[in-house]
Structure formats: C-alpha cells, structure tokens
Protein backbone atom coordinates (compact mmCIF):
# COMPACT_ATOMS: atom_id res chain seq x y z
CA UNK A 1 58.72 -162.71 -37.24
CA UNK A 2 55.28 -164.51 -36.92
CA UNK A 3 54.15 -164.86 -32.88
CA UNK A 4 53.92 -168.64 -31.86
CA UNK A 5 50.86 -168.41 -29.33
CA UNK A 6 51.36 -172.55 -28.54
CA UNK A 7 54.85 -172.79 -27.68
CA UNK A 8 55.25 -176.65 -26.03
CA UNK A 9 51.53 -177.06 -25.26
CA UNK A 10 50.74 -179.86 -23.35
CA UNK A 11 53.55 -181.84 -23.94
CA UNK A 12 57.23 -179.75 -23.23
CA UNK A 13 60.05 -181.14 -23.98
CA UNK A 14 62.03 -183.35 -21.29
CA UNK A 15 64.48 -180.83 -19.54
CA UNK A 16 66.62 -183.41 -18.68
CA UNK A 17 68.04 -181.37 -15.91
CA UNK A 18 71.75 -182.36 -14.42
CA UNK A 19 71.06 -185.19 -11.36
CA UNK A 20 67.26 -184.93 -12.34
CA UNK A 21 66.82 -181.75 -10.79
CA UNK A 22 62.58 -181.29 -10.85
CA UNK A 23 63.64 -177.21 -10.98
CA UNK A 24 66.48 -175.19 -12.49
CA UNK A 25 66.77 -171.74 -10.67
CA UNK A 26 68.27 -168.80 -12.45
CA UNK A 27 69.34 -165.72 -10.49
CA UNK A 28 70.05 -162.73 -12.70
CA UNK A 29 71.75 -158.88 -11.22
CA UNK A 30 70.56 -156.66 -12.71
CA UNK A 31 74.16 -154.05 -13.08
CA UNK A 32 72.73 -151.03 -14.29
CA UNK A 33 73.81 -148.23 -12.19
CA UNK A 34 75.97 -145.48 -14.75
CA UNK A 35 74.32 -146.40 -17.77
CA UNK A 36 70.89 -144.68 -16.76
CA UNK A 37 69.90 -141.52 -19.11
CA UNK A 38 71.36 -138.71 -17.68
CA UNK A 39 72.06 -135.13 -19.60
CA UNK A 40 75.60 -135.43 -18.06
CA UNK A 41 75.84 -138.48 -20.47
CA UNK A 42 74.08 -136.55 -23.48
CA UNK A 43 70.64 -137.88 -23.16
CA UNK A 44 67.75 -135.48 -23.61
CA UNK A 45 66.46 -135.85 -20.08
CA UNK A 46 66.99 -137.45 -17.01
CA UNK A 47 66.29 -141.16 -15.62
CA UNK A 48 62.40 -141.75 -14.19
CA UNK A 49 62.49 -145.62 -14.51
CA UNK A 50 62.90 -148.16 -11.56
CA UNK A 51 63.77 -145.97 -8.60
CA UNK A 52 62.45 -145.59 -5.15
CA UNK A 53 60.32 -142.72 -6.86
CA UNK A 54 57.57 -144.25 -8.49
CA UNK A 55 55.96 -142.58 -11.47
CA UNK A 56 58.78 -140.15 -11.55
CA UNK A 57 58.81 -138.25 -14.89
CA UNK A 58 61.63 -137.52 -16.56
CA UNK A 59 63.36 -133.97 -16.02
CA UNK A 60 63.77 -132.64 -19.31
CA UNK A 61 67.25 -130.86 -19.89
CA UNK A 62 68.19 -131.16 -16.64
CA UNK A 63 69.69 -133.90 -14.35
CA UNK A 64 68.33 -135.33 -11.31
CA UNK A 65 70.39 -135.37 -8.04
CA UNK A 66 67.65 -137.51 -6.21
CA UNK A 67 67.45 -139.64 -9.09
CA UNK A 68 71.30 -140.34 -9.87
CA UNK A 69 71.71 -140.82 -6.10
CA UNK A 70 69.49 -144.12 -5.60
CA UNK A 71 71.21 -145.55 -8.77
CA UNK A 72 74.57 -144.55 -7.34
CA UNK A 73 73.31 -146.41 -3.98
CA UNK A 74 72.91 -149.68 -5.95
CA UNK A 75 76.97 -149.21 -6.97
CA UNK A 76 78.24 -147.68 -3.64
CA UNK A 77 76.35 -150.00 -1.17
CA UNK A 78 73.30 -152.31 -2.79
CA UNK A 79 75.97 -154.59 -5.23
CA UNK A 80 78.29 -155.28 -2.42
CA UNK A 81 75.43 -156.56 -0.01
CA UNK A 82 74.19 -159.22 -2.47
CA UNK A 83 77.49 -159.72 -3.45
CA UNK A 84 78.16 -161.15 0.00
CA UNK A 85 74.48 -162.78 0.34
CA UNK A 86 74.97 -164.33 -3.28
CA UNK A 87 78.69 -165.47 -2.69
CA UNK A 88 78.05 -166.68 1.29
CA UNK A 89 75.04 -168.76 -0.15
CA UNK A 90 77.23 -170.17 -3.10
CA UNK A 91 74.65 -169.37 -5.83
CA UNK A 92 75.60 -169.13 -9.46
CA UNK A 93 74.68 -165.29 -10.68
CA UNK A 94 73.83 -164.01 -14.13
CA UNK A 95 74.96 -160.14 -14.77
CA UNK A 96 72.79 -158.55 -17.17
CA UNK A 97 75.34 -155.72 -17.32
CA UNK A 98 75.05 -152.82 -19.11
CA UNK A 99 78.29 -151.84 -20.79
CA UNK A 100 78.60 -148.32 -19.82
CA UNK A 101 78.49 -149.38 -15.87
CA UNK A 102 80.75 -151.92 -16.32
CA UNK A 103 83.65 -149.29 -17.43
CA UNK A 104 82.97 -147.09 -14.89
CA UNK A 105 82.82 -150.51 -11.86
CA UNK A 106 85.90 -151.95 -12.09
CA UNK A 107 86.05 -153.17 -8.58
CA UNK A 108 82.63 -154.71 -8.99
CA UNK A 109 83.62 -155.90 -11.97
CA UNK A 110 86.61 -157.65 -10.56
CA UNK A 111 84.39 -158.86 -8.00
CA UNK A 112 82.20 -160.56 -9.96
CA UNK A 113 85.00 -162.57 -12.45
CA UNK A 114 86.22 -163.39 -8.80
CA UNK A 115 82.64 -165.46 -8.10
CA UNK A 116 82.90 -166.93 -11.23
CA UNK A 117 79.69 -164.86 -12.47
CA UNK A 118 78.47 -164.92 -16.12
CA UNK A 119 78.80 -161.56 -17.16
CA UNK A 120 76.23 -161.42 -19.87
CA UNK A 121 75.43 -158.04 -21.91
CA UNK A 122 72.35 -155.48 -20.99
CA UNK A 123 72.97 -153.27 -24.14
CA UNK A 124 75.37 -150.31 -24.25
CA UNK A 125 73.22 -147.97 -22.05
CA UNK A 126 70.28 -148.80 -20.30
CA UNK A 127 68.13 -146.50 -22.25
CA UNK A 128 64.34 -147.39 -24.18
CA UNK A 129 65.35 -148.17 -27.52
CA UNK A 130 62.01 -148.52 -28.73
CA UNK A 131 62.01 -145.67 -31.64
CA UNK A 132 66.17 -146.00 -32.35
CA UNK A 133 66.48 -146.18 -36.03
CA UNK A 134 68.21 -149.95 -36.68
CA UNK A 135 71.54 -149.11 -37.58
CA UNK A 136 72.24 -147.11 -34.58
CA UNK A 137 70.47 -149.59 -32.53
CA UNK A 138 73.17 -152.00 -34.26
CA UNK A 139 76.59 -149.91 -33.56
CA UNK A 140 75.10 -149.54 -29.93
CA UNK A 141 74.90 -153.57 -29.91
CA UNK A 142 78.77 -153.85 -31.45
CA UNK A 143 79.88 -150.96 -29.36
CA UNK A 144 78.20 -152.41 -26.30
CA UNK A 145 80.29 -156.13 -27.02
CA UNK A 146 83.85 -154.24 -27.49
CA UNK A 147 83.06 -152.23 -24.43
CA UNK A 148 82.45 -155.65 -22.34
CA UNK A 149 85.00 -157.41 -23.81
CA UNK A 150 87.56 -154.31 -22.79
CA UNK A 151 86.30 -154.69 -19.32
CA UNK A 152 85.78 -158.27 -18.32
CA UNK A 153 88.40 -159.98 -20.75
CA UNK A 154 86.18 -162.51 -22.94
CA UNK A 155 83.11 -161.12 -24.98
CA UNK A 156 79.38 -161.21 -23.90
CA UNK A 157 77.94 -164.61 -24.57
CA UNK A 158 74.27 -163.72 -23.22
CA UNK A 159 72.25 -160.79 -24.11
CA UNK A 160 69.55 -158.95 -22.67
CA UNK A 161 68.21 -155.78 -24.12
CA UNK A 162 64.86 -155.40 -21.83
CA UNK A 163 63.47 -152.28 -23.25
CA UNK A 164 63.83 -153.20 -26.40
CA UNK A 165 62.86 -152.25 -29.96
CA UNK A 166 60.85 -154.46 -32.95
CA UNK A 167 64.79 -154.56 -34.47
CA UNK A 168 66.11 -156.11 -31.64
CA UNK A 169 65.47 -159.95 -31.98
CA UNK A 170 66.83 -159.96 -35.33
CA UNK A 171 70.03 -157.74 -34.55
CA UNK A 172 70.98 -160.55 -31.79
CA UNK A 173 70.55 -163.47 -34.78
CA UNK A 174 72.69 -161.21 -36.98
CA UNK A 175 75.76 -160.39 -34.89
CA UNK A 176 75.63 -164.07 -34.38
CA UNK A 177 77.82 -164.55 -31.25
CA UNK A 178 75.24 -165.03 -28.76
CA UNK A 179 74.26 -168.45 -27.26
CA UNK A 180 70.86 -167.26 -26.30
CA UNK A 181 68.98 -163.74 -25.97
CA UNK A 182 66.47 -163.41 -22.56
CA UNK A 183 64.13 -161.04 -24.59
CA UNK A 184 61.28 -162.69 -24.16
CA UNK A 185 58.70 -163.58 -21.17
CA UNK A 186 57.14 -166.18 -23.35
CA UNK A 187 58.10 -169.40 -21.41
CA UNK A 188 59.58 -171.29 -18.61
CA UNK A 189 61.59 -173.50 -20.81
CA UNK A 190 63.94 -172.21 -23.78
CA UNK A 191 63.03 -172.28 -27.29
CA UNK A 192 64.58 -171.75 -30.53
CA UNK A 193 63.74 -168.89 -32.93
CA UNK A 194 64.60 -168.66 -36.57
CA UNK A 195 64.64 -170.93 -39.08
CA UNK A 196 67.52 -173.78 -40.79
CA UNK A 197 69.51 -170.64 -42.13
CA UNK A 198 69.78 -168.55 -39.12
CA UNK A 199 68.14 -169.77 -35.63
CA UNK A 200 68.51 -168.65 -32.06
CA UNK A 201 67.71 -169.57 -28.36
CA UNK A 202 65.88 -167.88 -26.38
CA UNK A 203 66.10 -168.46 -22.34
CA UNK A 204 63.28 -166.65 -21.34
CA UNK A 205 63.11 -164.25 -18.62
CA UNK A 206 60.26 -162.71 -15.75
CA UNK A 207 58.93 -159.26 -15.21
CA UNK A 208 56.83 -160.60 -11.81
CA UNK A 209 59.71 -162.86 -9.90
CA UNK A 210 61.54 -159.62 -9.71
CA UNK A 211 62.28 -156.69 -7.74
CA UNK A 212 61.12 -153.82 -9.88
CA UNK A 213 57.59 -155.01 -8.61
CA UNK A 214 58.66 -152.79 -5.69
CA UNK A 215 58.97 -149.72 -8.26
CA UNK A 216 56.05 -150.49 -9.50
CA UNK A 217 52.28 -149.72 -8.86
CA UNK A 218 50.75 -152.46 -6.84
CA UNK A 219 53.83 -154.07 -6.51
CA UNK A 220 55.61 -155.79 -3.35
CA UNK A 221 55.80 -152.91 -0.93
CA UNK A 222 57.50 -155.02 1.84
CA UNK A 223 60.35 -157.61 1.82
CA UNK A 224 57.61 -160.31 3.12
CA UNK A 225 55.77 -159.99 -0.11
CA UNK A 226 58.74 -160.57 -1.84
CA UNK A 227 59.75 -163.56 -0.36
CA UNK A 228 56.47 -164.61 -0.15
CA UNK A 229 55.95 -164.47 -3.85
CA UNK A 230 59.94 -165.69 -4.62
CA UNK A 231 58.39 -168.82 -2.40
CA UNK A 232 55.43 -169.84 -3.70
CA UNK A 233 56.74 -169.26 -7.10
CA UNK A 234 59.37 -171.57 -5.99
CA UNK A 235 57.10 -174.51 -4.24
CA UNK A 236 54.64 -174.33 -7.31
CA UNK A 237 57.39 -175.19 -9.73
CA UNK A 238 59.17 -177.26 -7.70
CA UNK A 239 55.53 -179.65 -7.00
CA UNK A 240 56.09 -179.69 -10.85
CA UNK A 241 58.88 -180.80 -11.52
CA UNK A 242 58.52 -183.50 -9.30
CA UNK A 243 55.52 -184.52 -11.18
CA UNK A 244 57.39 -184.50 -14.38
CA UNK A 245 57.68 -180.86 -15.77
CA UNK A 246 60.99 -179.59 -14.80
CA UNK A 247 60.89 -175.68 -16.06
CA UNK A 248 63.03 -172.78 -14.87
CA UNK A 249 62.44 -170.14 -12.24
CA UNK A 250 64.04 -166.97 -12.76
CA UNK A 251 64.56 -164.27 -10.01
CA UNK A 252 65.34 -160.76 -11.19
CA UNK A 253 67.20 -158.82 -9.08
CA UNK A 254 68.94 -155.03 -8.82
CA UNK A 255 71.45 -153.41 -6.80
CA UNK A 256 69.72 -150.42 -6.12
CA UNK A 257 66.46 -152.25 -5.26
CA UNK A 258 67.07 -155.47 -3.47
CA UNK A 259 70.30 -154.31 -2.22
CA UNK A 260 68.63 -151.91 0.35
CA UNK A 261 68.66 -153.90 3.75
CA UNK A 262 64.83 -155.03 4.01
CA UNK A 263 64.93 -156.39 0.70
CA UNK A 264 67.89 -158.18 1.14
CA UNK A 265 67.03 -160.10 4.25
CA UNK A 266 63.91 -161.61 1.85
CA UNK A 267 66.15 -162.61 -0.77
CA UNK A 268 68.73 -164.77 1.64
CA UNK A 269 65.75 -166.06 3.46
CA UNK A 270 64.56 -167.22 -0.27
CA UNK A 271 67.72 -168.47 -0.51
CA UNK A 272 67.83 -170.81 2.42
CA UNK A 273 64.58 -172.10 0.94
CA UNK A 274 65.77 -173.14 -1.88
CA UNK A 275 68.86 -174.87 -0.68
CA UNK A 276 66.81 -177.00 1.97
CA UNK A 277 65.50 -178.49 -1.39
CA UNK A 278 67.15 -181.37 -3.02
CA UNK A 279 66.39 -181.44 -6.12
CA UNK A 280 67.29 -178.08 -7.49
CA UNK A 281 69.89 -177.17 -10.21
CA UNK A 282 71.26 -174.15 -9.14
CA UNK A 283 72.62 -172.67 -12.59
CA UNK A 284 73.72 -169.52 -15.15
CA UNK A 285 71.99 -168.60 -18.27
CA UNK A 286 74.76 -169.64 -19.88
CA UNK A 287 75.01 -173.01 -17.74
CA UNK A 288 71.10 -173.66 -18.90
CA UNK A 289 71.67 -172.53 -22.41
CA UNK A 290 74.42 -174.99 -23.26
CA UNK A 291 72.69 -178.04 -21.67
CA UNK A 292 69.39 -176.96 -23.93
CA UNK A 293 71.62 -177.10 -27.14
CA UNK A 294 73.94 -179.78 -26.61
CA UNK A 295 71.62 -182.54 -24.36
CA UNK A 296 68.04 -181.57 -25.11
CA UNK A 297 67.63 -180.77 -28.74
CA UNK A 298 70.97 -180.80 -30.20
CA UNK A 299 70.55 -177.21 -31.67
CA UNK A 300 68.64 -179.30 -34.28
C-alpha cells in the first residue's frame, strides 16, 4: 500500500463530536500479562520488552523469573488498581487484549464485561511478528478471534496488533470483521484505508501519551512527568478544539506499568483534569469508530 504523507492537511474533516465536544479522549489497557514470550509457552526465548528492566535482553532457552514476575504483577495487583481508578472515575476503557491472557484472566475478564469495557483484540500472543511468514500470521489472527470470542461472549470488533508485520494491514481488511484497526500513529483523527472494493478505518493510536515511556530510554521516570505530559497533551488539544479542530487524545496504558502505585496516583490526577473540563467526549474506540462511519463520512 502506497504511504499518504498529507493525510487532512490544513483542512480536517469536521469531527462533529457528540454535544460539540472540542476533544474526544480515548483511554486504552493495555491486557497483556500471559501472552508475553516465554519458553514455558514454546517461544525460543524469554520476554525483554516493556518491563521495569530496561534494555533487558532476551534469555535464550531459558525463562525469566524476574521477568514473568513484573508481568504477573500487572495481573495479580496493577489491573485491579486501575480497575477501581477507571471504574470510580466513570471513564469508558478500551482493552487491547491479547487473547492468550484473556483465557488464562477470567476474573479480570468478568470484570471488565462488568464496566461495560470494549474488549478489543491485541493479537493471539503478544509476540513481534515482524518476520512471521503470512499465513501463520493469518491462523494466529483467526485463532486469536475464536479465542476472544470463547472468553468474552461476542467477537473482537477492534484490533490492535502493535508489533506488527508489513502483512498485517492487509490481513485486518481481509478477515473483514473489524470496524477499525489502531495500527497506525499517523493521525489524531481516523481515516480510511483501501479502496471502493475493500476499505478500512483506521483510529489511530500514540506511542508518547503512554506509559511504556517509563520502559523506555529517556522516558518519564516519575509519575509527575507523566501527568505532566498526559496534561499538556490534554490542554493543547483541548485549546484546539475549541478553536475549531476537534481531534482525539489517546492515553496508553498497562497493568504492569501504570498499575504500580506512583503511576497510578498520576493517572487519576489526569483524570480529575479532564473531567473539570466541559467539553470533552469521554469515549471507546469502538464508540469513536462508529460515529466516524455513520455521522462523519458515511463509510463513503
């Protein structure tokens, strides 16, 4: 697929946001904890990504006690505690879930159809599938919708990949069941993909309005600079939308990151930010992608 370098331009599209919201604000969990590579699950080596330990490497043939243990703190203790901060503060929640977690969770599970939570699909595993040959990467992507359907009753309608491969896009617009894929960082507005045969929206995502900064060099090392950055990210967009550019801000959150206390206590103070603003449309993926397709463009 050809890159589009000029998107919208200077002239996006009119978000028509419910009650003329100036902002919509997306909060996605991150539910990844179980589905990390692990030799105990048959995977060559052992998780290095997104931990407390940054710039781990991989332990090749073995598994990694330290390693499994922070990702089992983001199931034990890190999902309940924004559970409660999400749920006290009445804030519509994306899951990106990966499959494999959510069969081994069903209490958080529960807890999240409880909340009302769109449950959208993070791939079977959370694994790189950046050199999986396509039609494996494809039975991962079927297997990884009868898995969530098994587990939450009703089938993924929102997908998210995030390490992804150059088969990816077009897998998602050949299954064919998804309202939108978050693949992409390209935006603050959705956009379609495709062409008149076969065409697909995209609700981008963020890589910097997100926790992994704190697993990542020169990220946030303390919950101020989170919230710091979660605010002004906030104010910014808001300033715009009141000026006429209504966009979306997306927060990306884990359990095994933002769920440790510190963390946490940035993310409800961002919280009770955003709700002492009026004109915000708190919303799902889902929520954003159906407006986009039925009241902005039509799907046309």
């Amino acid at each position: 697929m050809e890159r589009d370098l000029v998107g919208y331009g200077q002239k996006p599209p009119t978000a028509g946001w419910p009650n003329g919201a100036a902002l919509a604000v997306q909060i996605v969990l991150n539910f990844e904890e179980g589905g990390e590579r692990s030799p105990l699950y048959g995977d060559a080596e052992s998780e290095s990504y997104l931990s407390e330990l940054v710039g781990a490497e991989p332990w090749r043939g073995q598994r990694n006690p330290n390693m499994e243990s922070m990702y089992e703190f983001g199931s034990r203790v890190g999902f309940w505690r924004l559970h409660r901060i999400l749920t006290e503060a009445d804030v519509p929640v994306t899951v990106f879930a990966v499959a494999q977690a959510l069969a081994q969770l069903p209490e958080a599970v529960a807890a999240m159809c409880d909340a009302n939570w769109e449950i959208a699909s993070h791939g079977l595993r959370w694994i790189d599938y950046r050199d999986m040959p396509r039609d494996e990467e494809r039975r991962h992507m079927q297997e990884a919708i009868r898995v969530h359907t098994e587990a939450t009753g009703s089938r993924p309608l929102g997908w998210y990949t995030g390490r992804v491969s150059g088969n990816t896009l077009s897998l998602v617009m050949e299954e064919g069941g998804f309202a939108y894929t978050a693949d992409s960082y390209a935006d603050e507005l959705p956009y379609w993909v495709g062409d008149c045969a076969r065409r697909q929206l995209v609700v981008p995502y963020t890589l910097d309005v997100n926790d992994m900064r704190f697993a990542a060099p020169q990220g946030f090392n303390e919950g101020a600079q989170f919230f710091n950055y979660l605010r002004d990210s906030f104010d910014q967009m808001y300033e715009e939308g009141l000026a006429g550019r209504p966009a979306i801000l997306s927060v990306g959150l884990h359990s095994r990151i933002s769920g440790r206390p510190g963390r946490a206590r940035a993310l409800a103070r961002f919280l009770d930010h955003v709700r002492s603003h009026d004109q915000v449309w708190l919303a799902t993926r889902l929520d954003i992608a159906r407006h986009w397709a039925q009241q902005v463009d039509q799907g046309l």
